[in-house]
PDB file of N, CA and C in Angstrom:
ATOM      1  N   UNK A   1      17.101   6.032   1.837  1.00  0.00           N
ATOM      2  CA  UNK A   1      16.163   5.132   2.469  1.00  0.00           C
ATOM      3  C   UNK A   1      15.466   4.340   1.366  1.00  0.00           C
ATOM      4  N   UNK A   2      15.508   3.424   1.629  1.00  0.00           N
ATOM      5  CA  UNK A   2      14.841   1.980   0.242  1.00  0.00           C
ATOM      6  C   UNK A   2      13.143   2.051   0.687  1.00  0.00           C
ATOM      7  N   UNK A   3      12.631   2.026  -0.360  1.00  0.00           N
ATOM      8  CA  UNK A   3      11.128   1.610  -0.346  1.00  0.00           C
ATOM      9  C   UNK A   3      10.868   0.786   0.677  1.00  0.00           C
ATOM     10  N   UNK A   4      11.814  -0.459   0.495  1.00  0.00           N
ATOM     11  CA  UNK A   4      11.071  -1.483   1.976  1.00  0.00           C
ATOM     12  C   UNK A   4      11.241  -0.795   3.270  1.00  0.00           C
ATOM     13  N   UNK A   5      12.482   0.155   3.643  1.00  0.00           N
ATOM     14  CA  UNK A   5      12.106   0.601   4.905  1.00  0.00           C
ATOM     15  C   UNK A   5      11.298   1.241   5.223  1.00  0.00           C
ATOM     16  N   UNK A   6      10.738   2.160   3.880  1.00  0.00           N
ATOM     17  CA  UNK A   6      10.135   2.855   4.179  1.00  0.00           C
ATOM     18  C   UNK A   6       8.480   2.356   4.336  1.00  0.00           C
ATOM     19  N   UNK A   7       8.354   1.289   3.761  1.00  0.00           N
ATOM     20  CA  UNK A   7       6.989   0.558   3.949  1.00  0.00           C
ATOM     21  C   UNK A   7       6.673  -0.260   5.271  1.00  0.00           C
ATOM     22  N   UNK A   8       8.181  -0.159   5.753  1.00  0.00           N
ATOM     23  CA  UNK A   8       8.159  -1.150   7.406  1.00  0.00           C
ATOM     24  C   UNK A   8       7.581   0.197   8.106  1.00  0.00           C
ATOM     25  N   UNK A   9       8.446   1.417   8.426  1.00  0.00           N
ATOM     26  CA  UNK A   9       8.163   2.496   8.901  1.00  0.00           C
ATOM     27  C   UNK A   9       6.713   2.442   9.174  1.00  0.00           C
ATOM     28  N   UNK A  10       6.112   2.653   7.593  1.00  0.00           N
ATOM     29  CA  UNK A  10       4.515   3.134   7.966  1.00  0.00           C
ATOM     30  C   UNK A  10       3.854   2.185   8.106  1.00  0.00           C
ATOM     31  N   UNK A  11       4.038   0.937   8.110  1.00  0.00           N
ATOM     32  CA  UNK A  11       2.991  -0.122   8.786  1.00  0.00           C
ATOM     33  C   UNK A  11       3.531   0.070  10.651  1.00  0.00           C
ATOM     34  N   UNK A  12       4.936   0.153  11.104  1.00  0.00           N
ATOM     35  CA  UNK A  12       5.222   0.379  12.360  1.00  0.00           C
ATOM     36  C   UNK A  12       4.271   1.807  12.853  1.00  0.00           C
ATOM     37  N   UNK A  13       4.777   3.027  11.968  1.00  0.00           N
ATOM     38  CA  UNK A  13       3.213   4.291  12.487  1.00  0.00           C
ATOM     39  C   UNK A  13       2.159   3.535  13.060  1.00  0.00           C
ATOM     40  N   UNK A  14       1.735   3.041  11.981  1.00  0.00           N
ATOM     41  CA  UNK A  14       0.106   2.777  11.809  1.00  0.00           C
ATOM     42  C   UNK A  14      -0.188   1.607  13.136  1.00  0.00           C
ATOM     43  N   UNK A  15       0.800   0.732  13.676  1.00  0.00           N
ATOM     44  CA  UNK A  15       0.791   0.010  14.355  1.00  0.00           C
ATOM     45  C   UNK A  15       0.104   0.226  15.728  1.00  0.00           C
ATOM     46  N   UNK A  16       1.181   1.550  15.353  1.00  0.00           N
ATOM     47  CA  UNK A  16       1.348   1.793  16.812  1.00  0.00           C
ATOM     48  C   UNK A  16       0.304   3.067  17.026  1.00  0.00           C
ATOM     49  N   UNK A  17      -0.174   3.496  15.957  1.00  0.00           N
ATOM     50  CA  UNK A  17      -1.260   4.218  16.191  1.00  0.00           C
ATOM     51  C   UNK A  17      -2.825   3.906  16.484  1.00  0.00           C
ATOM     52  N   UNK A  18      -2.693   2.455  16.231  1.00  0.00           N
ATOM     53  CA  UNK A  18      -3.996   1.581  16.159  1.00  0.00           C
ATOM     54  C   UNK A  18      -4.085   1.197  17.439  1.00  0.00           C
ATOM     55  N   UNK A  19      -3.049   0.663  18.240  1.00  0.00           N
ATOM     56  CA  UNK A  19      -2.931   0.348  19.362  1.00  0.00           C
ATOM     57  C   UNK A  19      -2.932   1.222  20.637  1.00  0.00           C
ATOM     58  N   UNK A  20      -2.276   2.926  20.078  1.00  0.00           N
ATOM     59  CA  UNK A  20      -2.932   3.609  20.926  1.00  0.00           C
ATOM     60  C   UNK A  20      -4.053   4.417  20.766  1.00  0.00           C
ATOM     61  N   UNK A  21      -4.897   4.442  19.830  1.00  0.00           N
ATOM     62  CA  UNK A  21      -6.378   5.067  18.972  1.00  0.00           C
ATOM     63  C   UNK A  21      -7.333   3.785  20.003  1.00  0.00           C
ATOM     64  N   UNK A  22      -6.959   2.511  19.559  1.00  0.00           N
ATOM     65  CA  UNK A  22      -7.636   1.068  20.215  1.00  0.00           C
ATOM     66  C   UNK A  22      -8.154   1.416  21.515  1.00  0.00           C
ATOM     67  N   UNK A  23      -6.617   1.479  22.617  1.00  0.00           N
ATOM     68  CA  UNK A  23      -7.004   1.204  23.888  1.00  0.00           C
ATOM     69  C   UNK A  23      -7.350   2.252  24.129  1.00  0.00           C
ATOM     70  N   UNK A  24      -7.077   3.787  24.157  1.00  0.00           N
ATOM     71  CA  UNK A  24      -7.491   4.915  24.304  1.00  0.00           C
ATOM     72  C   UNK A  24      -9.158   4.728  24.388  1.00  0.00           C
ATOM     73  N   UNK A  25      -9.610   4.235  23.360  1.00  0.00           N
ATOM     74  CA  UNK A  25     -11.127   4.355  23.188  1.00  0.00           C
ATOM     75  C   UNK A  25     -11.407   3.643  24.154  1.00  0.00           C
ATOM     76  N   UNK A  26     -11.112   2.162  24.020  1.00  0.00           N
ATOM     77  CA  UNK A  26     -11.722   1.382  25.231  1.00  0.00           C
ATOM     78  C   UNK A  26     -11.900   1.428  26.303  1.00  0.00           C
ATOM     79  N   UNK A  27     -10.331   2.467  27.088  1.00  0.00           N
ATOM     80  CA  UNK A  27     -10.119   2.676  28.483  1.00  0.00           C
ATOM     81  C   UNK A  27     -11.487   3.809  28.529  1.00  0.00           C
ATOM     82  N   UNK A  28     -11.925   4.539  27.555  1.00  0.00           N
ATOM     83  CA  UNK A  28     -12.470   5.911  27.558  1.00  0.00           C
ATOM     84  C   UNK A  28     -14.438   5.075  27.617  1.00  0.00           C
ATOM     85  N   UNK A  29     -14.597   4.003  27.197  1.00  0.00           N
ATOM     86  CA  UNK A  29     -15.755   3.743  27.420  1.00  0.00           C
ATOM     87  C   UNK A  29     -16.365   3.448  26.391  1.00  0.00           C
ATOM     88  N   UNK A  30     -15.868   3.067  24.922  1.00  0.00           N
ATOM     89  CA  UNK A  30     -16.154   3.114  23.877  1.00  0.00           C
ATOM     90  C   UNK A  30     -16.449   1.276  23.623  1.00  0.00           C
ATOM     91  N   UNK A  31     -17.183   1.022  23.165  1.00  0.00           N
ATOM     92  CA  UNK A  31     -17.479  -0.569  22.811  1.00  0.00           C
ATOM     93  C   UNK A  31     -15.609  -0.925  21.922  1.00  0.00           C
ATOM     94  N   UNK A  32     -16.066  -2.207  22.142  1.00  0.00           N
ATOM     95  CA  UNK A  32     -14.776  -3.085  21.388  1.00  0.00           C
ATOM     96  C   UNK A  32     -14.506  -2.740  19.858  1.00  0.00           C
ATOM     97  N   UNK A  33     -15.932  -2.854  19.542  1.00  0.00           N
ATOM     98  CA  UNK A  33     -15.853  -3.191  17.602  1.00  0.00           C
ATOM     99  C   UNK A  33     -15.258  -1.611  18.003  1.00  0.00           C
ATOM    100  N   UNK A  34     -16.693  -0.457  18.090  1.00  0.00           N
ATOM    101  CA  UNK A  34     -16.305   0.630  17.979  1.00  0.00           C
ATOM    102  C   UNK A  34     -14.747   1.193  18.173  1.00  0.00           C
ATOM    103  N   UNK A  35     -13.790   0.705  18.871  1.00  0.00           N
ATOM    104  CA  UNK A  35     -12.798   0.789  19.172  1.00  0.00           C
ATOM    105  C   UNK A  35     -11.793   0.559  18.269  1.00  0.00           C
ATOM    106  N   UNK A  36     -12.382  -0.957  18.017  1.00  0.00           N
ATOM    107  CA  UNK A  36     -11.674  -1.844  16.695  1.00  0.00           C
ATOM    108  C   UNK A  36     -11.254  -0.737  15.724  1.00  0.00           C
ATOM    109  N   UNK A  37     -12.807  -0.285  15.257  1.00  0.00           N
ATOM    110  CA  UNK A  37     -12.927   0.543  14.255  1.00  0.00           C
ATOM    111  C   UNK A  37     -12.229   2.169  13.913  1.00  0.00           C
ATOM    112  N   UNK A  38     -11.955   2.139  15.231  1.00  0.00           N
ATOM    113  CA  UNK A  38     -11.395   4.120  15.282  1.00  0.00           C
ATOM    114  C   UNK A  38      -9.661   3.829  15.027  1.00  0.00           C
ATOM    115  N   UNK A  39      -9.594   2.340  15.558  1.00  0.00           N
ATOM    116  CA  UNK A  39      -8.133   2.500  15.738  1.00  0.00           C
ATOM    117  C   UNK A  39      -7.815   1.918  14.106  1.00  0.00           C
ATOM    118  N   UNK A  40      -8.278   1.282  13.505  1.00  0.00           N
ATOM    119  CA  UNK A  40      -8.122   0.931  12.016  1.00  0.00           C
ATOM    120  C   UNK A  40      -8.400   2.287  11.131  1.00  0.00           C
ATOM    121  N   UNK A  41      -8.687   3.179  11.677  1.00  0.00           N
ATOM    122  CA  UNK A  41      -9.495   4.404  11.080  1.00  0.00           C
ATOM    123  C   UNK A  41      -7.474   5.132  11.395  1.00  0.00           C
ATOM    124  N   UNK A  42      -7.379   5.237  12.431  1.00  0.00           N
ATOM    125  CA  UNK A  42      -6.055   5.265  12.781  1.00  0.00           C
ATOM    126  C   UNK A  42      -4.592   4.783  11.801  1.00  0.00           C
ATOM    127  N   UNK A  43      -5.228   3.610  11.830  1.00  0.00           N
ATOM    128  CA  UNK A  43      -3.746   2.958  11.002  1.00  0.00           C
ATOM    129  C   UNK A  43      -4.019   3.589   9.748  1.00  0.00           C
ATOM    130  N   UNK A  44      -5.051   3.935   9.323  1.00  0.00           N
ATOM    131  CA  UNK A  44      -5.309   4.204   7.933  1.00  0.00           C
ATOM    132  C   UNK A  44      -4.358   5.734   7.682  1.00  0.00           C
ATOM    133  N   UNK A  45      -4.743   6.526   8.369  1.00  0.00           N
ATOM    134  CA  UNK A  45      -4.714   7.763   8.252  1.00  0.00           C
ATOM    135  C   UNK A  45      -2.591   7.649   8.748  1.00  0.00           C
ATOM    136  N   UNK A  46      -2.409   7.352   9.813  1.00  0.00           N
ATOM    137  CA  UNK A  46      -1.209   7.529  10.062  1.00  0.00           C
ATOM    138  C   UNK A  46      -0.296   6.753   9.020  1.00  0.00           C
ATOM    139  N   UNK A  47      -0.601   5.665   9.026  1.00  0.00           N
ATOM    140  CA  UNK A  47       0.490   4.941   8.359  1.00  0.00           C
ATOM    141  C   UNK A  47       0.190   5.698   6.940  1.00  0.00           C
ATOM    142  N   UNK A  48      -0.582   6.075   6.355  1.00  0.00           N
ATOM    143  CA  UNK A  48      -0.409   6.555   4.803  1.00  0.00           C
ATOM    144  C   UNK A  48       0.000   7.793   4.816  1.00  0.00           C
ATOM    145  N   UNK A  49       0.177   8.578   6.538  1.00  0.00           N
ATOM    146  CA  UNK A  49       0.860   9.845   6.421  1.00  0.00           C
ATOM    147  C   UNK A  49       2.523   9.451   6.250  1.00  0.00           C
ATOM    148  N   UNK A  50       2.141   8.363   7.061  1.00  0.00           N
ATOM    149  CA  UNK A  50       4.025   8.407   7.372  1.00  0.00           C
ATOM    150  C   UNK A  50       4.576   8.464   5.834  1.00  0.00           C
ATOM    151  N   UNK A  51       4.067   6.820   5.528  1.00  0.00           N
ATOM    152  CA  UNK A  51       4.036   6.653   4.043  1.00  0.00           C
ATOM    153  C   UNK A  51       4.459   7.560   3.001  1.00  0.00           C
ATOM    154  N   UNK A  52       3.645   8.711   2.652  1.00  0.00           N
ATOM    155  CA  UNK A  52       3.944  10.094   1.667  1.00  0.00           C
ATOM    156  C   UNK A  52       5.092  10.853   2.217  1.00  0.00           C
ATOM    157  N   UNK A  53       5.095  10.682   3.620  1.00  0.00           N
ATOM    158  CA  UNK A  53       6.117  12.464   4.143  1.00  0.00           C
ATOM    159  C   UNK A  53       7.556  11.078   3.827  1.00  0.00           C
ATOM    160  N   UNK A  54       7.528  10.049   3.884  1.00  0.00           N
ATOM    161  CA  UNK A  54       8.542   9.395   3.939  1.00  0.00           C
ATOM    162  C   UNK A  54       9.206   8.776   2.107  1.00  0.00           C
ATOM    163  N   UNK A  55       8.068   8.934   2.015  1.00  0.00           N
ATOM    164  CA  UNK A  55       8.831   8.491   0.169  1.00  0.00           C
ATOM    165  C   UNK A  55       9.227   9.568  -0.516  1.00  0.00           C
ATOM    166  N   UNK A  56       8.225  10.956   0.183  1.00  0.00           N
ATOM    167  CA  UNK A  56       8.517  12.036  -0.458  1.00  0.00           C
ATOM    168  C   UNK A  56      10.050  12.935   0.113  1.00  0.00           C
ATOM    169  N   UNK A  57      10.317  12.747   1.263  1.00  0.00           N
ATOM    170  CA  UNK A  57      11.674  12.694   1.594  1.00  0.00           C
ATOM    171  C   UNK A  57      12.846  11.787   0.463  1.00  0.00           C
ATOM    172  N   UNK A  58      12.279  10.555   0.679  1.00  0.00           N
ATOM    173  CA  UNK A  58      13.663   9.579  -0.055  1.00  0.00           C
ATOM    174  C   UNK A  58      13.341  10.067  -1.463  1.00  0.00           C
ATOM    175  N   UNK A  59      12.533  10.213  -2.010  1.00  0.00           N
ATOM    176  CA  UNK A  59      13.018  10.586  -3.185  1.00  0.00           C
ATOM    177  C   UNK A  59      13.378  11.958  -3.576  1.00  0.00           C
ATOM    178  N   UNK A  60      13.412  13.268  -2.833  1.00  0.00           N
ATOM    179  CA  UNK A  60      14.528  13.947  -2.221  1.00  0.00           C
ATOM    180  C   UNK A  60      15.754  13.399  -2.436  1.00  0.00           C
ATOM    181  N   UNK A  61      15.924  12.635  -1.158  1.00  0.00           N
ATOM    182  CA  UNK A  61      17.549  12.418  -0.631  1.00  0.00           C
ATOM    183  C   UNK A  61      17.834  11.714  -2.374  1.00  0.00           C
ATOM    184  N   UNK A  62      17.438  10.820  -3.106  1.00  0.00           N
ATOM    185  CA  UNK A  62      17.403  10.324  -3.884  1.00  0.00           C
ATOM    186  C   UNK A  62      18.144  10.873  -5.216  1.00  0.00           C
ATOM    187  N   UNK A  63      17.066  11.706  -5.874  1.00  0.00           N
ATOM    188  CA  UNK A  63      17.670  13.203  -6.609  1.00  0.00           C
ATOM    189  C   UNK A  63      19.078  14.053  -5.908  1.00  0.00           C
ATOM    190  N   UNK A  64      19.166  14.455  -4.957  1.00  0.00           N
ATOM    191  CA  UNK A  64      20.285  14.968  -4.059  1.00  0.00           C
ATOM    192  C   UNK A  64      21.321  14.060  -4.732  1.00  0.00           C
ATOM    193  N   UNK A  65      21.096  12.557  -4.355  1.00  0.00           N
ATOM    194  CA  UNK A  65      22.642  11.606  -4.742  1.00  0.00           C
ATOM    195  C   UNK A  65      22.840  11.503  -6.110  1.00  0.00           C
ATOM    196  N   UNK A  66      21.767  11.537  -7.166  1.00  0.00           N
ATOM    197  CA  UNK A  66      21.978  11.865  -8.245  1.00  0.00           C
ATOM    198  C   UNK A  66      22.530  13.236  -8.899  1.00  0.00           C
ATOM    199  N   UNK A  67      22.460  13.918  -8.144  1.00  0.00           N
ATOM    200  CA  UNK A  67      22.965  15.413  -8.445  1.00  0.00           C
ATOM    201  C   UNK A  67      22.171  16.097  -9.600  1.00  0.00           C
ATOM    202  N   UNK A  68      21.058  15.476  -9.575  1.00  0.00           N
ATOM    203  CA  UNK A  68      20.263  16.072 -10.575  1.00  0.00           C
ATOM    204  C   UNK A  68      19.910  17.839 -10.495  1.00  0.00           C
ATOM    205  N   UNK A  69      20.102  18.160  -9.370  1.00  0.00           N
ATOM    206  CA  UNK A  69      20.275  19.739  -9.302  1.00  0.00           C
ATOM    207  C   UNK A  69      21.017  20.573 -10.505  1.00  0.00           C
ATOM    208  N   UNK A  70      22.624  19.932 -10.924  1.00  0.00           N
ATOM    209  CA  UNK A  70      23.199  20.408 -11.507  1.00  0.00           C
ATOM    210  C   UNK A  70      22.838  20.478 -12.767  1.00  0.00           C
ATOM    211  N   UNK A  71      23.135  21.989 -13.573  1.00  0.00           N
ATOM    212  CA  UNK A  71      23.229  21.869 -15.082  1.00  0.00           C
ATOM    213  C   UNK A  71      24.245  21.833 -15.663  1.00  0.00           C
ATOM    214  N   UNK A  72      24.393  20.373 -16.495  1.00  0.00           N
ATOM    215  CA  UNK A  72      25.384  19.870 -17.046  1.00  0.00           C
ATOM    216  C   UNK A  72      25.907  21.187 -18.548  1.00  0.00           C
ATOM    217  N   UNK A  73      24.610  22.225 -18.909  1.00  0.00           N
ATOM    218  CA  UNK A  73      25.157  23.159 -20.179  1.00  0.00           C
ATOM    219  C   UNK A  73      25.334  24.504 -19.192  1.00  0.00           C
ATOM    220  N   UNK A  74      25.686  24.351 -18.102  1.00  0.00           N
ATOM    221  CA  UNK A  74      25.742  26.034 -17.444  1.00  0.00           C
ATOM    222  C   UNK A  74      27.195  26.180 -17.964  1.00  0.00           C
ATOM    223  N   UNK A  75      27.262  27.462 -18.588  1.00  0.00           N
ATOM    224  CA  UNK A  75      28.499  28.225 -19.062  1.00  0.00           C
ATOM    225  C   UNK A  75      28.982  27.772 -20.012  1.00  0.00           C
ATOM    226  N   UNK A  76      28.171  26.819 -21.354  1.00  0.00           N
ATOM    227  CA  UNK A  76      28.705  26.801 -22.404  1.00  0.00           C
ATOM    228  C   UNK A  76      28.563  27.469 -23.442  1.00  0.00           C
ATOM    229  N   UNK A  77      27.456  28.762 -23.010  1.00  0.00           N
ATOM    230  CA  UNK A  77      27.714  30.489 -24.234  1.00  0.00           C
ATOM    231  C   UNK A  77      28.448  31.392 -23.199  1.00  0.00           C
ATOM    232  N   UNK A  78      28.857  31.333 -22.051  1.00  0.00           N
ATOM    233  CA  UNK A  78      29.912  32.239 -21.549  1.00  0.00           C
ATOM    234  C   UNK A  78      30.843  33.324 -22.591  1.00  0.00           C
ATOM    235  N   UNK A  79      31.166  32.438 -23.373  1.00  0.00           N
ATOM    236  CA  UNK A  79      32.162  33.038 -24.560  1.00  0.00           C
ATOM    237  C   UNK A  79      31.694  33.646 -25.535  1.00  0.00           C
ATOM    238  N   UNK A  80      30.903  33.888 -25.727  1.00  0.00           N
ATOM    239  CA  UNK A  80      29.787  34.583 -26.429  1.00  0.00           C
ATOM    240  C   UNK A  80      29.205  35.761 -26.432  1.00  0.00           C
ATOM    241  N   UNK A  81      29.202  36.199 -25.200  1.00  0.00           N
ATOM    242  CA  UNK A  81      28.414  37.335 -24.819  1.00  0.00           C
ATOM    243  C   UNK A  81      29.724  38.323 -24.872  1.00  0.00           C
ATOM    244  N   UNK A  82      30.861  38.017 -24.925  1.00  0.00           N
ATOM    245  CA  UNK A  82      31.771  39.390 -24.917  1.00  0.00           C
ATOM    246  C   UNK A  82      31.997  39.795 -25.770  1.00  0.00           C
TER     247      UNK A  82
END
């Protein structure tokens, strides 16, 4: 997963968390700004979750395609120890 998707992703979270944080409040009786405000309080928090659990995945999958797991000196004193 490339950085840009992953930056579309968490502005899409946050979108869509603002919009339901937003109307939630409003339908619930909450003033506009106040509303404004919970659901930006919203985008904040979601989209910078998505954000971390999602870069911190790709750069996972990332390392994985690099095969950086492997050790390139495993078993070169093998011959040694007998």
């Amino acid at each position: 997963m490339s950085r840009w998707a992953v930056k579309k992703f968490a502005v899409t979270a946050g979108l869509i968390s603002f919009t339901l944080v937003f109307f939630g409040s409003w339908y619930y009786g909450a003033r506009v700004w106040s509303s404004f405000f919970r659901g930006l309080g919203g985008f904040v928090v979601f989209g910078s979750l998505a954000w971390l659990v999602l870069s911190g995945w790709a750069a996972l999958k990332a390392k994985e395609r690099q095969g950086a797991g492997d050790d390139s000196d495993k078993g070169v004193n093998l011959d040694r120890t007998a």
